[in-house]
Protein backbone atom coordinates (compact mmCIF):
# COMPACT_ATOMS: atom_id res chain seq x y z
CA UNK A 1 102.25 84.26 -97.23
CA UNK A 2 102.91 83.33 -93.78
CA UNK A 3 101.55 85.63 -90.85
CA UNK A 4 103.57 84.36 -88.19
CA UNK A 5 105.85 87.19 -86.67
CA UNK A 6 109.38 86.50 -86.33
CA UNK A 7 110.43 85.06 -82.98
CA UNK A 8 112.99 87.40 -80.84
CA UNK A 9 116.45 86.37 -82.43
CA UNK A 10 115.49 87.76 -85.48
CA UNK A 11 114.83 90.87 -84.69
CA UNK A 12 118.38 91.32 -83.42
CA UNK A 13 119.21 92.39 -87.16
CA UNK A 14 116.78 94.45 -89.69
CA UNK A 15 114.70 92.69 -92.17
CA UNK A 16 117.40 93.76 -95.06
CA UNK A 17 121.10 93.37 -94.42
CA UNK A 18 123.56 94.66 -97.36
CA UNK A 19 125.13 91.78 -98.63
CA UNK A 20 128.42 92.65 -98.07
CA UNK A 21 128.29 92.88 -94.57
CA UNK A 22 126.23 90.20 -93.59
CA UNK A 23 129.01 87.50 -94.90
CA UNK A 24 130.08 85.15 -92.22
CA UNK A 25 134.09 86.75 -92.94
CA UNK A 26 133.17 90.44 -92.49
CA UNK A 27 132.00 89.77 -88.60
CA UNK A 28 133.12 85.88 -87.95
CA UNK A 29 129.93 85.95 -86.15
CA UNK A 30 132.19 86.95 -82.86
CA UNK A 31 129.30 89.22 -80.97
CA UNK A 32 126.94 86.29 -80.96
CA UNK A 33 129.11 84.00 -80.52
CA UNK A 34 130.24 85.88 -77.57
CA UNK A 35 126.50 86.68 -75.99
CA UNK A 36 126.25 82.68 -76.80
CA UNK A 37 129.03 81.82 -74.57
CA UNK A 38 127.73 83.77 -71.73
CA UNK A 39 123.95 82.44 -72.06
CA UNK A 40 125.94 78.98 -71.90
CA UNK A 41 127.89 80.18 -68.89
CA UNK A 42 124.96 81.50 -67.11
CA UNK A 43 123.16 78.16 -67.67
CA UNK A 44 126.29 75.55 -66.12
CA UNK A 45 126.47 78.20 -63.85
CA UNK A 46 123.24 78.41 -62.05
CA UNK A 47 123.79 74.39 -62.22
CA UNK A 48 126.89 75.10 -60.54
CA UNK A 49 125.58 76.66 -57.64
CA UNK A 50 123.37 73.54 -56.56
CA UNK A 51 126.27 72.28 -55.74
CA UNK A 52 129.08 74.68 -55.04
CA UNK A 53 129.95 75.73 -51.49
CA UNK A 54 131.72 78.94 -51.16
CA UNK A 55 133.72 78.47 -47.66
CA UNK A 56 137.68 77.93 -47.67
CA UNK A 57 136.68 74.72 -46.37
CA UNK A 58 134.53 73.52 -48.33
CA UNK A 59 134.98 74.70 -52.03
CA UNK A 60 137.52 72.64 -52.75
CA UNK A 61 135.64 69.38 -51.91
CA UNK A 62 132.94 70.48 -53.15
CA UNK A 63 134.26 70.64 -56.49
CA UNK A 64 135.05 66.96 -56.15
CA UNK A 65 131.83 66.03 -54.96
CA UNK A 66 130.35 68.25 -58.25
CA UNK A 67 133.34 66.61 -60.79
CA UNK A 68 133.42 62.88 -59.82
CA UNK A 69 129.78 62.51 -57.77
CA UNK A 70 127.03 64.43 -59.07
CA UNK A 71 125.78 62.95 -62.50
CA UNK A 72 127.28 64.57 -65.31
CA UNK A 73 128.96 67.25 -62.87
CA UNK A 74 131.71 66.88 -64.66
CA UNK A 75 130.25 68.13 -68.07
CA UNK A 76 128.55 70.84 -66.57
CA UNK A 77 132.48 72.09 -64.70
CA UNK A 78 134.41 71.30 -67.64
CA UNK A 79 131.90 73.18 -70.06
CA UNK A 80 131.52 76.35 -67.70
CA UNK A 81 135.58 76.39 -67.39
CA UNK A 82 136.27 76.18 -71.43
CA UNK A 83 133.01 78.47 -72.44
CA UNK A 84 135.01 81.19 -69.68
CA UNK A 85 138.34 80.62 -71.38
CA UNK A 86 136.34 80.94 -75.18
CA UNK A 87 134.41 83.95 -73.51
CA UNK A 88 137.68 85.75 -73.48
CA UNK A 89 138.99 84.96 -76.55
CA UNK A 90 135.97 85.90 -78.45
CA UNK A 91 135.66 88.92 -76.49
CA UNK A 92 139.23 90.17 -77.30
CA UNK A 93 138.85 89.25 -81.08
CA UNK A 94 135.57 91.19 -81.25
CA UNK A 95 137.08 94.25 -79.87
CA UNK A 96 140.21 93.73 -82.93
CA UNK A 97 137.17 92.77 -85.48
CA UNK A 98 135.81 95.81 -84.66
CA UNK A 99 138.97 98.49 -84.63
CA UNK A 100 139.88 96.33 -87.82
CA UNK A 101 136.64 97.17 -90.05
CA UNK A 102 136.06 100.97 -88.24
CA UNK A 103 132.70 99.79 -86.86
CA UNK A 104 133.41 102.12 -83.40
CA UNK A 105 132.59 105.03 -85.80
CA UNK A 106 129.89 107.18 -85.63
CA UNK A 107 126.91 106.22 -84.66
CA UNK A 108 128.64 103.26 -82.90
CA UNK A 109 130.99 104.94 -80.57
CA UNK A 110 129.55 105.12 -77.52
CA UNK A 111 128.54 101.48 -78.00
CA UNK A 112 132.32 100.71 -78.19
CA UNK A 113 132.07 101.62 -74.52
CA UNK A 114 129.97 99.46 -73.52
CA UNK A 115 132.01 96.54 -75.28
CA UNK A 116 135.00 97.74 -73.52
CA UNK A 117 133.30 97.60 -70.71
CA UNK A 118 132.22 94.00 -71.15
CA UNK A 119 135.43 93.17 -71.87
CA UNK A 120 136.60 94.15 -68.03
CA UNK A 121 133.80 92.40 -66.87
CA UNK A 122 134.53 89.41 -68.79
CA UNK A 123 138.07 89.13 -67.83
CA UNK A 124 137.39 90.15 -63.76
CA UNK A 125 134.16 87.39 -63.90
CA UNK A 126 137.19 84.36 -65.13
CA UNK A 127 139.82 86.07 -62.39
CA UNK A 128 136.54 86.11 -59.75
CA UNK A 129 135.85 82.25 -61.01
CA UNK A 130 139.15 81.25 -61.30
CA UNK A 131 139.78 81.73 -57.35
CA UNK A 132 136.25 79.91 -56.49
CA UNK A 133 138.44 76.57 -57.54
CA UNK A 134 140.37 77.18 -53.65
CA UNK A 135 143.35 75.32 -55.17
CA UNK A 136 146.63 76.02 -55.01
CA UNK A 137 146.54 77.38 -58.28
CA UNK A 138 144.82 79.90 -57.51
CA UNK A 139 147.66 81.62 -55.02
CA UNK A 140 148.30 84.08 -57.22
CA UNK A 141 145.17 85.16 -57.36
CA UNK A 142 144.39 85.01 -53.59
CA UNK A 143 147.73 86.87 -52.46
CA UNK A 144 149.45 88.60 -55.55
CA UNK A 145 146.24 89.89 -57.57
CA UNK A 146 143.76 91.07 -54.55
CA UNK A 147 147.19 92.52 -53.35
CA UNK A 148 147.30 94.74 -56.05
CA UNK A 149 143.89 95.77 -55.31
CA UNK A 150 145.98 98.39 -52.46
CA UNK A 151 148.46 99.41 -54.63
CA UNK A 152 145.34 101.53 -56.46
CA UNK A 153 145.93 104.90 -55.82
CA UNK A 154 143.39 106.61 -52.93
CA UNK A 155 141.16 104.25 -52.61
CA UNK A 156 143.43 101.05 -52.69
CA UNK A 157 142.54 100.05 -49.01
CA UNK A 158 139.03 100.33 -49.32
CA UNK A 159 138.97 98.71 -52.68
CA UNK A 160 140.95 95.99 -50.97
CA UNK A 161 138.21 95.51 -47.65
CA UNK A 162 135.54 95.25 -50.18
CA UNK A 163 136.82 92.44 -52.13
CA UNK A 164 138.70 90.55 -49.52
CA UNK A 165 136.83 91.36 -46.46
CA UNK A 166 139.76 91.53 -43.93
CA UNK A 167 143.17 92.19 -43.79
CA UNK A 168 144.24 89.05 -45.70
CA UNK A 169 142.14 86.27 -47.53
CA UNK A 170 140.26 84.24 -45.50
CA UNK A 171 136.45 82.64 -45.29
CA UNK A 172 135.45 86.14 -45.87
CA UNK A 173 136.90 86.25 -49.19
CA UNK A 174 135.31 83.74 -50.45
CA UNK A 175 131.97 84.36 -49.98
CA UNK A 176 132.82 87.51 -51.43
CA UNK A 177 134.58 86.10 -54.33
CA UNK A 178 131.31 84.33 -54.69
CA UNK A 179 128.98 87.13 -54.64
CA UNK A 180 130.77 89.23 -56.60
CA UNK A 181 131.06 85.97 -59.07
CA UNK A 182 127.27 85.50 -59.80
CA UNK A 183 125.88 88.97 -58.49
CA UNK A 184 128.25 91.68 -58.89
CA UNK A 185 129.64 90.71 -62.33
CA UNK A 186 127.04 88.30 -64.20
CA UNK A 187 123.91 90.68 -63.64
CA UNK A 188 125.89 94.08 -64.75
CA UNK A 189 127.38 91.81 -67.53
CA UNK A 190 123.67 90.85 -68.69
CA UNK A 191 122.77 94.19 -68.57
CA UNK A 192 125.46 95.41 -70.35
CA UNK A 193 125.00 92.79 -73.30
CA UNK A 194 121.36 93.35 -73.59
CA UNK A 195 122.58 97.05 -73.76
CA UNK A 196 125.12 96.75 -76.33
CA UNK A 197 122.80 94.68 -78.84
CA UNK A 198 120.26 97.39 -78.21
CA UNK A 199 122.29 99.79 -79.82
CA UNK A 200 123.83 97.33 -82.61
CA UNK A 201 120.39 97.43 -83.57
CA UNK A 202 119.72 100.96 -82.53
CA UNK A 203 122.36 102.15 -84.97
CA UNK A 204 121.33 100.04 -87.82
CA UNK A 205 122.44 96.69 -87.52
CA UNK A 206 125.99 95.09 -88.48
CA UNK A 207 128.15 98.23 -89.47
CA UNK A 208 128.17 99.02 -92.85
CA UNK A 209 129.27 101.35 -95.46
CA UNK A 210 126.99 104.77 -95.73
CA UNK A 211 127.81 105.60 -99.33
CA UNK A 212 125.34 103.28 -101.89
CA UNK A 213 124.55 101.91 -99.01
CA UNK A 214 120.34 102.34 -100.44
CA UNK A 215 121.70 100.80 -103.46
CA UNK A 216 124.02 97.53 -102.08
CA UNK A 217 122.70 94.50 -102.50
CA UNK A 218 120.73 93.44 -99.53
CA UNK A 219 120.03 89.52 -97.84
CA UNK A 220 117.29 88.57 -95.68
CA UNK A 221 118.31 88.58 -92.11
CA UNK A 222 117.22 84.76 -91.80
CA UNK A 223 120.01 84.02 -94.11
CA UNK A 224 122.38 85.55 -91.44
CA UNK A 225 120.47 84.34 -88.35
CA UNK A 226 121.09 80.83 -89.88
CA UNK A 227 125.13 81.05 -90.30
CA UNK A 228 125.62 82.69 -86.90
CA UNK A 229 123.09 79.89 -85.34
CA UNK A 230 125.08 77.36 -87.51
CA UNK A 231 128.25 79.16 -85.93
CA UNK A 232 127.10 78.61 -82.14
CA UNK A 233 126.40 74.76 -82.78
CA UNK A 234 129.84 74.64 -83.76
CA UNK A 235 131.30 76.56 -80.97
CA UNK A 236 128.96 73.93 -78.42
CA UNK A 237 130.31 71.06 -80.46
CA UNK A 238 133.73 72.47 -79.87
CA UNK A 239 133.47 73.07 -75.95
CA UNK A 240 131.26 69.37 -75.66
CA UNK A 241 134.91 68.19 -77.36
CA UNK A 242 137.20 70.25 -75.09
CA UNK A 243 135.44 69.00 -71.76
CA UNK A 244 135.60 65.40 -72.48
CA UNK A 245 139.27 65.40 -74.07
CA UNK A 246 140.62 68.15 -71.41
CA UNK A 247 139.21 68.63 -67.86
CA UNK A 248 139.38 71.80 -65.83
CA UNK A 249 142.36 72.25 -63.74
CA UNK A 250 142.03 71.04 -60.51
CA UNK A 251 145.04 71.27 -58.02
CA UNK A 252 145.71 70.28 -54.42
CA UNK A 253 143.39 72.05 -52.08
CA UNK A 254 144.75 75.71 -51.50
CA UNK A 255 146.99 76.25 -48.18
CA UNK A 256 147.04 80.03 -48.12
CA UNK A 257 150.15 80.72 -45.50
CA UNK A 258 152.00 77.60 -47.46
CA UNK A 259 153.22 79.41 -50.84
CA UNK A 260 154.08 76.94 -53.59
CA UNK A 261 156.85 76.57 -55.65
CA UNK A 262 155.12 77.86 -58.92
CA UNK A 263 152.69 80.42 -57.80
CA UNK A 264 151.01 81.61 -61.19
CA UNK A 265 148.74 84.12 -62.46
CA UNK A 266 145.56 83.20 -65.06
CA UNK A 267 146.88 83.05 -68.57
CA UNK A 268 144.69 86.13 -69.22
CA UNK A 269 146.99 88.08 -66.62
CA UNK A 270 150.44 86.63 -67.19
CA UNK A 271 151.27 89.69 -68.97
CA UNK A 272 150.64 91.47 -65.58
CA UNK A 273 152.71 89.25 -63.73
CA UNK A 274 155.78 89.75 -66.17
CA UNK A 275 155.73 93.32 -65.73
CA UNK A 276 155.81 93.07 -62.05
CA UNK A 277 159.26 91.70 -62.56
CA UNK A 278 160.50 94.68 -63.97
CA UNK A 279 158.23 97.99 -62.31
CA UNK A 280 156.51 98.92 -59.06
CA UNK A 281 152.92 97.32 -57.89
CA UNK A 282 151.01 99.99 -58.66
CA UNK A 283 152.62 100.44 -62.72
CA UNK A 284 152.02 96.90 -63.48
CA UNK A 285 148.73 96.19 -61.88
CA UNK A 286 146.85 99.08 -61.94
CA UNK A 287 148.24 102.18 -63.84
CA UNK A 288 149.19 100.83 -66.73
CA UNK A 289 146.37 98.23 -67.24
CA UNK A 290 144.25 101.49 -66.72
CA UNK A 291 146.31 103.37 -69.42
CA UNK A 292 145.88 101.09 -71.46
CA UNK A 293 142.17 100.61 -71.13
CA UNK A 294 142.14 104.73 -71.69
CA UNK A 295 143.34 104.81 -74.49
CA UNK A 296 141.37 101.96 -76.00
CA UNK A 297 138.66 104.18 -75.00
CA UNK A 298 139.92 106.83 -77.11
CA UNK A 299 140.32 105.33 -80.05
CA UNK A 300 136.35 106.68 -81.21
CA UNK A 301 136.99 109.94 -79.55
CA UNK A 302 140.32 111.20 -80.32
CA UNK A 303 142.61 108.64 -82.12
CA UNK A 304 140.18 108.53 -85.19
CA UNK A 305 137.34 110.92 -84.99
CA UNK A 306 136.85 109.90 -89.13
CA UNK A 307 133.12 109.07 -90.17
CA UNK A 308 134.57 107.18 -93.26
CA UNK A 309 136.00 104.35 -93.68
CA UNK A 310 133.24 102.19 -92.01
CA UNK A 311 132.97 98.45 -92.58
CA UNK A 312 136.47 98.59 -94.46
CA UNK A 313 139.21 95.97 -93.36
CA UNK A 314 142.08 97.83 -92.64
CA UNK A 315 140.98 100.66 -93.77
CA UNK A 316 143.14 103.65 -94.49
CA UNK A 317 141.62 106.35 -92.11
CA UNK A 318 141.89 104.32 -89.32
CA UNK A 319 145.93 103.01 -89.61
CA UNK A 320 146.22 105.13 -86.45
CA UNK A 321 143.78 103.33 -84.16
CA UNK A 322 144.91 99.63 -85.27
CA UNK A 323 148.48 100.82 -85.18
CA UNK A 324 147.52 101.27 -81.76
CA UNK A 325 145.73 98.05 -81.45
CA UNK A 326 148.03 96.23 -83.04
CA UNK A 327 151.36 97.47 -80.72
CA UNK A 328 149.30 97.00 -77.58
CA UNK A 329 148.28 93.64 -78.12
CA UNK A 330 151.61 92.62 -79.50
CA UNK A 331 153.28 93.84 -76.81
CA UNK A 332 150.56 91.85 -73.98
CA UNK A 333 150.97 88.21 -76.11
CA UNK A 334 155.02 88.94 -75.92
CA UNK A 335 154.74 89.21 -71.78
CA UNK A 336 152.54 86.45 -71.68
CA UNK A 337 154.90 84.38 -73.54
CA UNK A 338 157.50 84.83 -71.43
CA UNK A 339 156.00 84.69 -68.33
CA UNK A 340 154.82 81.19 -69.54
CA UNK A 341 158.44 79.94 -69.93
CA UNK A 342 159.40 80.90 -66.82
């Protein structure tokens, strides 16, 4: 019998895992594929930064210099940009995976927190990255979104100082952009993952049913550290794929006081730029994104306080909470389709 211990991936799951819950269709492998996305992130991002020059003047070009000058530049923009947009997917999918099967349950509530909370972080590190390209783009995001910043109530203004760094954007925002890119987002969002697997493990692993659960079935975890390290080459085969078929966007360098014709939110915010058609500012930017962020934060603590029903698709004590779930994103994909054929 070997004596060599097992290296650190595998003890990111017990020894045993009941067999039921450690098949590749019960989890899709979405939390690891998600923590995989960022580790690949991190890495074209600190590549990035060799590189990247975070004045008005000069990010533009140098995003040139790093796409069509710098050997392989290209692979390491295109792959950063399409891991981001994947980041967010997977994120959002996790957070459904999870309402879907009950696993924000006891013990695992609190630890739905701390995914929520990764999924702001996620989404504000792509809006944070998305105005680094200085294009025009990215006038949305420059005017429109930090705009919205004010519109918070009491402390809109100084919210608004602190990300743009004057009274409208300029070379102060985005250095500020830029440190809030790679210091104030990335290191809480490493934190935060290293947190959240913590307590995966913590709590016992992949959530599973408590009743038999001494008497299920039970795998090895190296059968499950295999799939979900067979499910991240895929993803990297995937994204290798995307940034040689499709490059990041790149537009004409920004001109701030020029507006252009088309002046257009992220997709992961075009359901925040439809509603500003239709309400005030501060509804569509910042109280009802915040609602609805509340109440997802509810769902352990007062929507479904159940302890059954655990590792269950669809499961009938929890109709309520994916109800929920299922209205709110519904009603998000239905803006953002609209907004995109305007």
């Amino acid at each position: 019998m070997s004596s060599r211990r097992p290296n650190f991936f595998y003890h990111l799951h017990p020894p045993f895992i009941p067999e039921r819950e450690a098949r590749f269709r019960y989890t899709f492998g979405l939390g690891g594929i998600s923590a995989f996305l960022f580790l690949i992130l991190a890495i074209t991002g600190v590549l990035l930064t060799f590189f990247y020059v975070p004045t008005p003047e000069e990010a533009f070009p140098s995003l040139e210099i790093i796409t069509f000058q710098v050997p392989f530049g290209w692979l390491m923009r295109h792959l950063h940009y399409w891991a981001a947009q994947a980041m967010v997917v997977a994120v959002v999918l996790h957070l459904l995976r999870v309402v879907f099967t009950g696993a924000y349950k006891p013990p695992r509530r609190f630890n739905t927190l701390i995914g929520l909370a990764l999924l702001v972080i996620t989404l504000l590190l792509n809006f944070t990255g998305y105005v680094l390209r200085w294009d025009e783009g990215t006038h949305w995001a420059l005017v429109v979104g930090t705009h919205l910043v004010r519109e918070t109530p009491l402390i809109g203004d100084a919210l608004y100082y602190m990300v743009v760094g004057g009274p409208d954007p300029g070379p102060a925002t985005a250095i500020r952009f830029y440190a809030w890119h790679i210091l104030g987002l990335a290191v809480p969002a490493f934190l935060l993952i290293g947190w959240h697997v913590f307590r995966v493990r913590r709590d016992g692993g992949i959530s599973h049913r408590p009743r038999d659960h001494d008497r299920a079935p039970r795998l090895p975890r190296a059968r499950l550290v295999q799939t979900e390290t067979l499910a991240m080459l895929v993803v990297l085969a995937a994204l290798i794929l995307l940034s040689i078929l499709i490059p990041a966007p790149l537009g004409a360098r920004a001109d701030l006081p020029a507006r252009p014709d088309k002046a257009q939110a992220p997709w992961f915010f075009l359901w925040i730029q439809a509603l500003l058609r239709f309400l005030p500012p501060v509804w569509a930017g910042v109280l009802i994104p915040l609602g609805l962020l509340l109440l997802l934060a509810l769902i352990p603590y007062a929507i479904d306080r159940s302890a059954t029903g655990v590792a269950e698709w669809f499961n009938r004590q929890g109709r309520l909470a994916q109800v929920v779930v299922v209205l709110m994103f519904s009603g998000i994909v239905i803006l953002t389709l609209i907004e995109m054929g305007q």
